[in-house]
C-alpha atoms as a PDB file:
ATOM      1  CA  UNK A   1     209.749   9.537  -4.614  1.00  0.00           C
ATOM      2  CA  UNK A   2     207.413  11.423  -2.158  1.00  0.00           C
ATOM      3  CA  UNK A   3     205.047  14.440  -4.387  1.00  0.00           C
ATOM      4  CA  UNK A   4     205.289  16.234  -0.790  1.00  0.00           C
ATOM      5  CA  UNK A   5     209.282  16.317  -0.803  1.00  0.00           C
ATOM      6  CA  UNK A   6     209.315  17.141  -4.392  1.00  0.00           C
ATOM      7  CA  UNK A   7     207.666  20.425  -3.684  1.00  0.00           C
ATOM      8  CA  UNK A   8     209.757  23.395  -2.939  1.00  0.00           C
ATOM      9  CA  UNK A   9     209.562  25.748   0.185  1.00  0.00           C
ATOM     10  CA  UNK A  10     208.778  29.131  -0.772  1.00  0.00           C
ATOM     11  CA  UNK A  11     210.239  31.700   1.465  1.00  0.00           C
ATOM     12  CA  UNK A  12     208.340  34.281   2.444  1.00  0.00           C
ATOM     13  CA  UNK A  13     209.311  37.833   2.989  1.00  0.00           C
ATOM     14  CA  UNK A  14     210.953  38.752   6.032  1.00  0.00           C
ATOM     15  CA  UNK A  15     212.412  35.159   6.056  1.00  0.00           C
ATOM     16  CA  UNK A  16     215.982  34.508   6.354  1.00  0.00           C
ATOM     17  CA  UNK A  17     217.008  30.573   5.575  1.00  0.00           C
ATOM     18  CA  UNK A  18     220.779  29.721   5.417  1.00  0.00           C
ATOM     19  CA  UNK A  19     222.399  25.729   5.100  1.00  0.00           C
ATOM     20  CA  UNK A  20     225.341  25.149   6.920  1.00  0.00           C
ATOM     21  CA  UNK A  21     226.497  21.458   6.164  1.00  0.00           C
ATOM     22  CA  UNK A  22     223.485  19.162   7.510  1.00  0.00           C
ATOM     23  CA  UNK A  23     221.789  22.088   9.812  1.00  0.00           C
ATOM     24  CA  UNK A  24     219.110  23.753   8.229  1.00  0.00           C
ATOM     25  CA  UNK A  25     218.925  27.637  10.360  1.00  0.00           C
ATOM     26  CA  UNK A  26     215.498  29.963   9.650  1.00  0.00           C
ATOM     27  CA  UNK A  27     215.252  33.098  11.530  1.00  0.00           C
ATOM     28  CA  UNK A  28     211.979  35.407  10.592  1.00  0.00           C
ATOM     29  CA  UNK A  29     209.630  38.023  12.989  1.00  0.00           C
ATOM     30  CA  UNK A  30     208.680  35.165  15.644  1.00  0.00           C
ATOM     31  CA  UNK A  31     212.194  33.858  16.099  1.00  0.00           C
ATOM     32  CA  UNK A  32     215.029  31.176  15.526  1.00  0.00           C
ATOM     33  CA  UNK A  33     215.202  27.609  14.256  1.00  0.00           C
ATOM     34  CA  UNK A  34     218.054  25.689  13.882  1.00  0.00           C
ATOM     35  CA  UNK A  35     217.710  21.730  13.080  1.00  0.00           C
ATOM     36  CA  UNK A  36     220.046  18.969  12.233  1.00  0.00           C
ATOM     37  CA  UNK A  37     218.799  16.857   9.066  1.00  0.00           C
ATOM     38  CA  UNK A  38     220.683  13.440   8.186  1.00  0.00           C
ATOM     39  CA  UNK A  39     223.118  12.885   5.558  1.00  0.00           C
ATOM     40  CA  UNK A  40     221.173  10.901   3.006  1.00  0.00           C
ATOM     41  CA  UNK A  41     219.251  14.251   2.451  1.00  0.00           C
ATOM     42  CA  UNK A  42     220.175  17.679   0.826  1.00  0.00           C
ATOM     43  CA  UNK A  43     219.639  21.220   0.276  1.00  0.00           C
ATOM     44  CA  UNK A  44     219.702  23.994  -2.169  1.00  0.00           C
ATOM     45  CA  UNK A  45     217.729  27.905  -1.949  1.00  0.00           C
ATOM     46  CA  UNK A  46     216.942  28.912  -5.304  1.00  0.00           C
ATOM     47  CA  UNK A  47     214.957  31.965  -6.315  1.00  0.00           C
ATOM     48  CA  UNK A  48     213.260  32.693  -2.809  1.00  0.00           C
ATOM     49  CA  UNK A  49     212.924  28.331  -2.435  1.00  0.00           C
ATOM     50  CA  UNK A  50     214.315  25.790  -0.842  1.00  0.00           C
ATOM     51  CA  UNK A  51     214.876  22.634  -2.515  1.00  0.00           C
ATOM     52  CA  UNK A  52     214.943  19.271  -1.153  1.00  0.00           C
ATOM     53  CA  UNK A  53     216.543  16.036  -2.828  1.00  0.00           C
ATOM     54  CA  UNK A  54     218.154  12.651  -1.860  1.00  0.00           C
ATOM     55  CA  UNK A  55     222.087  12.178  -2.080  1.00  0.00           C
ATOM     56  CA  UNK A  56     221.201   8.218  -2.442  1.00  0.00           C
ATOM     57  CA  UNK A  57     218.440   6.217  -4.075  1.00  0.00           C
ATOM     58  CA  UNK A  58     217.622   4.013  -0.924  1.00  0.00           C
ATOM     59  CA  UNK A  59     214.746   3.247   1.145  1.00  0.00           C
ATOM     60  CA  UNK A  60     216.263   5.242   4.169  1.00  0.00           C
ATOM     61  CA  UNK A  61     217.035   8.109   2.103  1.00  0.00           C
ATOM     62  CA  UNK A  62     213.107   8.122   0.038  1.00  0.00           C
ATOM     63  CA  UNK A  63     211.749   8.214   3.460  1.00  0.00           C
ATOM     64  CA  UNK A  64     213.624  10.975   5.256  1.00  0.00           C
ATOM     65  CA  UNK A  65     212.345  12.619   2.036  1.00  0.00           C
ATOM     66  CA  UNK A  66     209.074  14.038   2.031  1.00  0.00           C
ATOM     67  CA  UNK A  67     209.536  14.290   6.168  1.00  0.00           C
ATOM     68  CA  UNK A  68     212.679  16.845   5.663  1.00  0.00           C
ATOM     69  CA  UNK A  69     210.652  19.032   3.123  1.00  0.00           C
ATOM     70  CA  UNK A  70     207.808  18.882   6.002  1.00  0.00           C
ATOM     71  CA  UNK A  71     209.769  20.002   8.412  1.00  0.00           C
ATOM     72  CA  UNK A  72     211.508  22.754   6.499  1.00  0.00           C
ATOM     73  CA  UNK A  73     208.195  23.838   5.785  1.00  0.00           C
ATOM     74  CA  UNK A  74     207.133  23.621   9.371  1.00  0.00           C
ATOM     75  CA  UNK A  75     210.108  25.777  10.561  1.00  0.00           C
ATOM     76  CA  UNK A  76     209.241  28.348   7.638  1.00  0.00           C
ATOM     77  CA  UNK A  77     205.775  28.694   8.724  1.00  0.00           C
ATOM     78  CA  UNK A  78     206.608  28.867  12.863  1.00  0.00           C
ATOM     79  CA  UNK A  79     209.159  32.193  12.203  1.00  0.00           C
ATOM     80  CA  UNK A  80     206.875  34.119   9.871  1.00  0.00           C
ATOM     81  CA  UNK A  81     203.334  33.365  11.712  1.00  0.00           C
ATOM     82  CA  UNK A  82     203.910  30.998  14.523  1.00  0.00           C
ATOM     83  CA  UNK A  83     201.980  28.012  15.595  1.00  0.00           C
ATOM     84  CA  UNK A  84     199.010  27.992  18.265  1.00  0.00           C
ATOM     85  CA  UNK A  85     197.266  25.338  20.154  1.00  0.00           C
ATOM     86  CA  UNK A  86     193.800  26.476  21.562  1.00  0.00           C
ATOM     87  CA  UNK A  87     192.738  23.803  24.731  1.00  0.00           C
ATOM     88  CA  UNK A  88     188.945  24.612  26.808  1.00  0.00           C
ATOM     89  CA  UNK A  89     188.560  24.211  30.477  1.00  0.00           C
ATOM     90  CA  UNK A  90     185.130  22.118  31.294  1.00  0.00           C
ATOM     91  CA  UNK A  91     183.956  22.106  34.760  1.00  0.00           C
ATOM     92  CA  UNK A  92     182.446  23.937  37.724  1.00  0.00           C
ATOM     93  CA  UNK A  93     185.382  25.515  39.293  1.00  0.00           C
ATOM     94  CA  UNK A  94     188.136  24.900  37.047  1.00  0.00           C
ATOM     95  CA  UNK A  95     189.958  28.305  36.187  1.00  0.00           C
ATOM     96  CA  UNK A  96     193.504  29.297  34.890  1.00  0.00           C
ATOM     97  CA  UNK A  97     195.659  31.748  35.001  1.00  0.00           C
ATOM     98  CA  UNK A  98     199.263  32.967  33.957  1.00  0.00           C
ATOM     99  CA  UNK A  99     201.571  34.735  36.297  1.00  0.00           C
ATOM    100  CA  UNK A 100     204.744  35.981  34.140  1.00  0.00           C
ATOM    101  CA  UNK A 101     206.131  32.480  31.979  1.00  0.00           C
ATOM    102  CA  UNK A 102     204.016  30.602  34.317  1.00  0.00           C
ATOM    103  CA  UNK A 103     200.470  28.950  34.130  1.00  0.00           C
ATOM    104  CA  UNK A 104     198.685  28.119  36.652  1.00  0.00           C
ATOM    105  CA  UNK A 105     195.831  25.501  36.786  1.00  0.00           C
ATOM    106  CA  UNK A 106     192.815  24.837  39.538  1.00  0.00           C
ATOM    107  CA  UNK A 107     191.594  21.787  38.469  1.00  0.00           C
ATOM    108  CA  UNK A 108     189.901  20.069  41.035  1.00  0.00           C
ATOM    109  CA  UNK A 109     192.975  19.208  43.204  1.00  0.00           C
ATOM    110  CA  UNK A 110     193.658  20.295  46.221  1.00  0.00           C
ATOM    111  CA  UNK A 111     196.787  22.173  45.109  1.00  0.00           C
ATOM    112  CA  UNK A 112     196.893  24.115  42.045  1.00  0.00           C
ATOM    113  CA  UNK A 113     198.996  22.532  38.827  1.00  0.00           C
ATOM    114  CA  UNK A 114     202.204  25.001  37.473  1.00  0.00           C
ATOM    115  CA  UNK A 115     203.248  25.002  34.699  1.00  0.00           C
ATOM    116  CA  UNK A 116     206.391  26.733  33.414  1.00  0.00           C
ATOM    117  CA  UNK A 117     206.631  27.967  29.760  1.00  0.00           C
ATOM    118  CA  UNK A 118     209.391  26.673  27.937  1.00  0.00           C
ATOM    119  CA  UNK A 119     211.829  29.152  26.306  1.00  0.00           C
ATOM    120  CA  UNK A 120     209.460  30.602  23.161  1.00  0.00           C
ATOM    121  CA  UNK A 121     206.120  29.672  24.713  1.00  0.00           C
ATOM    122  CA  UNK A 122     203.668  31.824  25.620  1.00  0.00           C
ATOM    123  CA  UNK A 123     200.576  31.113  27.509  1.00  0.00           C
ATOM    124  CA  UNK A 124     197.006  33.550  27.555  1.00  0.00           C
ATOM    125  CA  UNK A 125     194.634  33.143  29.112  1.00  0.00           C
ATOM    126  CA  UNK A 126     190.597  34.073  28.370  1.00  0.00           C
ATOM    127  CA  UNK A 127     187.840  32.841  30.329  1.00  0.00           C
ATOM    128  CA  UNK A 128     188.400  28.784  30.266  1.00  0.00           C
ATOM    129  CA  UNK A 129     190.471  29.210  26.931  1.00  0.00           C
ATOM    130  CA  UNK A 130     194.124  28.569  27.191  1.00  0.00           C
ATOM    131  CA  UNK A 131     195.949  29.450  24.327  1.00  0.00           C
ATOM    132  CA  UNK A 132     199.140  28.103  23.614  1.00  0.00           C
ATOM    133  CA  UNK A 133     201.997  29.797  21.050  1.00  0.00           C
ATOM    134  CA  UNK A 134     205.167  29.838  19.685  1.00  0.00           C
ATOM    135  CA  UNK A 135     207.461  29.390  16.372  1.00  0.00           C
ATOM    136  CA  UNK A 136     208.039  25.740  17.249  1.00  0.00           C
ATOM    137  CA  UNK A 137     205.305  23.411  15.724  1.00  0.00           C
ATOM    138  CA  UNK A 138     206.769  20.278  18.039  1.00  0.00           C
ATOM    139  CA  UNK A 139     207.451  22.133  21.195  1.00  0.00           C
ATOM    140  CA  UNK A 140     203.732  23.954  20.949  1.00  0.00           C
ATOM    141  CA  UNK A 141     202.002  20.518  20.591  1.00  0.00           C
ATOM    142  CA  UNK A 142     203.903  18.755  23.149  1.00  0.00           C
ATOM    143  CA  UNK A 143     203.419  21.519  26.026  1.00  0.00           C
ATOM    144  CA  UNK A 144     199.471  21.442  24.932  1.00  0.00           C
ATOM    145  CA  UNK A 145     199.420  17.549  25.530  1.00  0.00           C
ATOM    146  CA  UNK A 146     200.895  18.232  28.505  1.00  0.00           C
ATOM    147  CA  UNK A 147     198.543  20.610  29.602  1.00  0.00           C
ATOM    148  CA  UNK A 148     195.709  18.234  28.436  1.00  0.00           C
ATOM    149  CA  UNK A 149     197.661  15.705  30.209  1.00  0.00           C
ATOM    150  CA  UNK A 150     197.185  17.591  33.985  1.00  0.00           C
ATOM    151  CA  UNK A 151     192.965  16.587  33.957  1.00  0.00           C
ATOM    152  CA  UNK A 152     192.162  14.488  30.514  1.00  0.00           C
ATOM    153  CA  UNK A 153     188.130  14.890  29.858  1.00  0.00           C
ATOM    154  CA  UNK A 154     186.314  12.034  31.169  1.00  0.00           C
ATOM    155  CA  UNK A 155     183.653  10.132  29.389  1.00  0.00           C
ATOM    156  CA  UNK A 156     180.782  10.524  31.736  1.00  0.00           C
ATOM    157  CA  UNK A 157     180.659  14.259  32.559  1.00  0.00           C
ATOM    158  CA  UNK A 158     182.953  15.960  29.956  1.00  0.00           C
ATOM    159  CA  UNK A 159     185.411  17.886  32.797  1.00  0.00           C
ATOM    160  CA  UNK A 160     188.751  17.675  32.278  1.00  0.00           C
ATOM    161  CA  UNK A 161     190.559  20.065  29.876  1.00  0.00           C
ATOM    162  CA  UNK A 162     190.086  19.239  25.890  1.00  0.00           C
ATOM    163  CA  UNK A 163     191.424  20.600  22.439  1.00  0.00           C
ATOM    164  CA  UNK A 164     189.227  23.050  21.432  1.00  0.00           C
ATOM    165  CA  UNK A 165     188.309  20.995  18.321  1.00  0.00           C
ATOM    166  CA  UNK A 166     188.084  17.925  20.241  1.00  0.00           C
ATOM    167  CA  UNK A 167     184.866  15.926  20.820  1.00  0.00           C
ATOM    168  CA  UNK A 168     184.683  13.686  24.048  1.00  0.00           C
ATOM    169  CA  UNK A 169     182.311  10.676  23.261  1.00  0.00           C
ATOM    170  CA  UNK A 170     180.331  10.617  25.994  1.00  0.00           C
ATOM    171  CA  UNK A 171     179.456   7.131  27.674  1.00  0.00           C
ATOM    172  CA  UNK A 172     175.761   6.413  29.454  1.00  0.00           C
ATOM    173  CA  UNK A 173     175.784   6.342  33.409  1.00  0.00           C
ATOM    174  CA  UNK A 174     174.688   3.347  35.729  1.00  0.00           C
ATOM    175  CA  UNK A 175     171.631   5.028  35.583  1.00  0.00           C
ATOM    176  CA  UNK A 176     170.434   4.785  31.884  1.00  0.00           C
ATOM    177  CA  UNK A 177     171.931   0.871  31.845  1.00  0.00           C
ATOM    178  CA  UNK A 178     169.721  -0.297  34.027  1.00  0.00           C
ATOM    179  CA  UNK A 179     166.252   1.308  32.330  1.00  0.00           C
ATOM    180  CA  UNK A 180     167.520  -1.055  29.293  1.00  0.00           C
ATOM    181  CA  UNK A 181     167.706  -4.074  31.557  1.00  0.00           C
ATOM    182  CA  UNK A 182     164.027  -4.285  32.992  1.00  0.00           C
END
């Protein structure tokens, strides 16, 4: 059995979690979740918690385990503080900027990149800091990789756009090679 699906999901104040059948539905102060869990797995809320627990003892079932309980926790977490993905523009000329739901990217290109928020996104914008937020911890990762995605940091220079917690490992030049090979 997994220790992290043994451990319950405390509900926080302000925190609404209801079970119908296999959907799992949490609503809090940053918004609405709703997700469909399989069969093999079930639910219970006691005393402010929600409990996690397998319907049958097989491998299928001890793996969609601790992942459920993860999850739960996840969409827990996303209504009552949110999730936020901080990425860092590196370059001479490289700017952003949001107009309404939409973010808009100079990059080196000669057009600028758009980008339109999904539905519970939100972009802002400070300097070369884009910030990325929202309730949903997949759909705030996956809009930040595809940000990152628009001008990846390259090894020689560093430009591109990067995590903010990311370090680029930096390769030598042409230059510094051939010192070496005298």
């Amino acid at each position: 059995m997994s220790k992290i699906g043994k451990a319950p999901v405390a509900i926080p104040e302000g925190v609404t979690v209801t079970i119908e059948g296999q959907t799992v539905n949490v609503s809090g102060p940053k918004g609405n979740l709703s997700r469909k869990f399989p069969r093999d797995v079930s639910f219970e809320i006691k005393e402010g918690q929600v409990l996690v627990s397998c319907k049958k003892e097989n491998k299928v079932a001890q793996s969609l385990f601790g992942t459920t309980r993860a999850l739960i926790n996840n969409m827990v977490h996303g209504v009552s503080q949110g999730w936020v993905k901080e990425l860092e523009l590196v370059g001479t000329g490289y700017r952003a900027e949001v107009n309404g739901e939409t973010l808009i990217l100079t990059v080196g290109f000669s057009h600028p990149v758009k980008i339109e928020a999904p539905a519970g996104i939100s972009f802002k914008v400070e300097k070369t800091i884009i910030t990325v937020a929202g309730p949903d911890k997949e759909l705030v990762g996956q809009v930040a990789a595809n940000i990152r995605s628009v001008k990846p940091p390259e090894p020689y220079q560093g430009k591109g756009i990067k995590y903010q917690d990311e370090v680029v490992r930096r390769k030598a030049g042409k230059a510094a090679k051939t010192v070496g090979a005298v």
